[in-house]
Protein backbone atom coordinates (compact mmCIF):
# COMPACT_ATOMS: atom_id res chain seq x y z
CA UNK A 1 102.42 -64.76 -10.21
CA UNK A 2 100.50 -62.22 -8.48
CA UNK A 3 101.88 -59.62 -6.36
CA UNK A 4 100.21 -56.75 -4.89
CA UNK A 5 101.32 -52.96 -2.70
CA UNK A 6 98.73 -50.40 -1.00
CA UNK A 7 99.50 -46.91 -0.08
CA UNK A 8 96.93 -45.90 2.41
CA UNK A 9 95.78 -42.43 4.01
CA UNK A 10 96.85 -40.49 0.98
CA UNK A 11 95.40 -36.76 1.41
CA UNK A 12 93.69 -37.03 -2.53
CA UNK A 13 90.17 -37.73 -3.17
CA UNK A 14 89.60 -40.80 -4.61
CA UNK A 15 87.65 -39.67 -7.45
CA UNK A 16 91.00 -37.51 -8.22
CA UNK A 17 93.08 -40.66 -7.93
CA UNK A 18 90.35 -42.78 -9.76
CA UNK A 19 90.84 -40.42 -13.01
CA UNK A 20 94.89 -41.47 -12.95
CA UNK A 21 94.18 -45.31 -12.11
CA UNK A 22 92.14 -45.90 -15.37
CA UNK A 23 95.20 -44.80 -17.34
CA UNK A 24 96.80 -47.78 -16.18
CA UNK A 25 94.74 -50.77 -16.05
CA UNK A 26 95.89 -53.36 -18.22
CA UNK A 27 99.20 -51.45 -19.08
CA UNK A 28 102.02 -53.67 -19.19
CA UNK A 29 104.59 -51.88 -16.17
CA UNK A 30 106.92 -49.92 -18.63
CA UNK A 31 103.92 -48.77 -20.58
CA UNK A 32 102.10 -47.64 -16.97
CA UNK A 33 105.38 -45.94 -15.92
CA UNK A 34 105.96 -43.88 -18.80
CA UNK A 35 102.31 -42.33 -18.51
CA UNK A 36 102.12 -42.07 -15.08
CA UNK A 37 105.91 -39.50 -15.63
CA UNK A 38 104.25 -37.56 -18.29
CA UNK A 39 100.53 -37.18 -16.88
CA UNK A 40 100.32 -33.81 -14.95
CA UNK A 41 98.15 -34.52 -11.92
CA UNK A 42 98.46 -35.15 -8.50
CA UNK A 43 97.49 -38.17 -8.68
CA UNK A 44 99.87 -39.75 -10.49
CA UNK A 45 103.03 -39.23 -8.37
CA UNK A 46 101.40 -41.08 -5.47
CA UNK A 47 100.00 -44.14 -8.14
CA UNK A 48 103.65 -43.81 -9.46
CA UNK A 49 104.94 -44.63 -6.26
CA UNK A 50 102.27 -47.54 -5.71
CA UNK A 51 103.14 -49.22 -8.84
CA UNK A 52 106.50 -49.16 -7.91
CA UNK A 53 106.32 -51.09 -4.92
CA UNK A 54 104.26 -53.58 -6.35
CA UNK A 55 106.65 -54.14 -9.21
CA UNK A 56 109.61 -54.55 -6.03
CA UNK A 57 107.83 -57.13 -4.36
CA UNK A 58 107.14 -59.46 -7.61
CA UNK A 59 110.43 -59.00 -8.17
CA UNK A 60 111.67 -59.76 -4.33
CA UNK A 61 109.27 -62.68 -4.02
CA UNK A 62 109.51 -64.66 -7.72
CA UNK A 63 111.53 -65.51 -10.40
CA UNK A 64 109.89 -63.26 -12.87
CA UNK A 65 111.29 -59.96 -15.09
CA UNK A 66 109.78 -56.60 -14.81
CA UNK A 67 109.68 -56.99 -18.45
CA UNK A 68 106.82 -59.80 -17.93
CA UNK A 69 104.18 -57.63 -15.48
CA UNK A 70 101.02 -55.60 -16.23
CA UNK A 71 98.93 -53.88 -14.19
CA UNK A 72 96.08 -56.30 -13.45
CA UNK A 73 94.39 -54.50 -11.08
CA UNK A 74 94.42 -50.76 -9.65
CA UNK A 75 91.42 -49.10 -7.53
CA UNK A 76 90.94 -46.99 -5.10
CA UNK A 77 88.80 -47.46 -2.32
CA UNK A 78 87.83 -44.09 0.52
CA UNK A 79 89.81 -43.61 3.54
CA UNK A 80 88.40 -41.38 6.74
CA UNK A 81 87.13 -37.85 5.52
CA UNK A 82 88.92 -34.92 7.99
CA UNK A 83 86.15 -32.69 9.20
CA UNK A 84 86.91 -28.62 8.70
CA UNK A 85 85.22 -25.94 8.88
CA UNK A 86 85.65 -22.49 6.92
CA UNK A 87 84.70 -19.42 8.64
CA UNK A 88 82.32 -16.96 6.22
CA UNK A 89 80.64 -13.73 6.63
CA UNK A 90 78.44 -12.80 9.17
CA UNK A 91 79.34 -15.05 11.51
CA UNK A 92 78.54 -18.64 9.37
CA UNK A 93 80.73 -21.14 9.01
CA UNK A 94 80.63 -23.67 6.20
CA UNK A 95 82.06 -27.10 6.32
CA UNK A 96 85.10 -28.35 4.13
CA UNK A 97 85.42 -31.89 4.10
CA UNK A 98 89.43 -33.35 3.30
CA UNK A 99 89.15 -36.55 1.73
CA UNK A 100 91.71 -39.46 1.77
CA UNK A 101 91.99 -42.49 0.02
CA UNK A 102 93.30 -45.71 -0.34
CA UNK A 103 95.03 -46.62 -2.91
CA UNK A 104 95.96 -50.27 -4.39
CA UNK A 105 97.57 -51.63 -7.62
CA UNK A 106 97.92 -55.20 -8.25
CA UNK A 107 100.25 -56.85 -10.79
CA UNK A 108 101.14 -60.12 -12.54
CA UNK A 109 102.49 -61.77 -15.07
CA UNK A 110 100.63 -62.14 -18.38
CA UNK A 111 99.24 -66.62 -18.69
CA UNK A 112 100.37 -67.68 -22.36
């Protein structure tokens, strides 16, 4: 039993978001939640938030325990960059580029 939740347009890089994500692959849910609470990045309040909404709808759509999931799958993927520019001295301008990504976590009960 699969079940799956994607948080998308989130104003974080995705190589920022990447770094949290491969904490948690393969965690079981309990283990992923406690590191996600006591990890002190960005990152992982939005992943935090992910993960929970995964773990809601294996719980609304099956018969299984929270107890029973892991986190079988969690990337990130690159949403639209927002375009900015900085203004510098002498008249220049450089650009600033504000990334935002796309972020999905997967999980499912472990086959015995």
């Amino acid at each position: 039993m699969e079940a799956k939740a994607i948080q998308r347009y989130v104003r974080i890089t995705p190589s920022k978001c990447n770094q949290v994500l491969a904490l948690i692959r393969g965690l079981s849910v309990e283990q992923a939640d406690v590191t996600l609470q006591f990890t002190p990045k960005n990152g992982a309040r939005i992943v935090k938030k992910v993960l929970k909404s995964a773990v809601s709808n294996a719980l609304h759509e099956g018969k299984v325990r929270a107890e029973d999931l892991y986190v079988k799958e969690a990337v990130v993927g690159a949403g639209p960059t927002l375009k900015r520019w900085l203004p510098r001295a002498q008249g220049r301008a450089t650009p600033l580029l504000k990334r935002t990504s796309h972020v999905s976590v997967t999980v499912a009960t472990r086959e015995s």
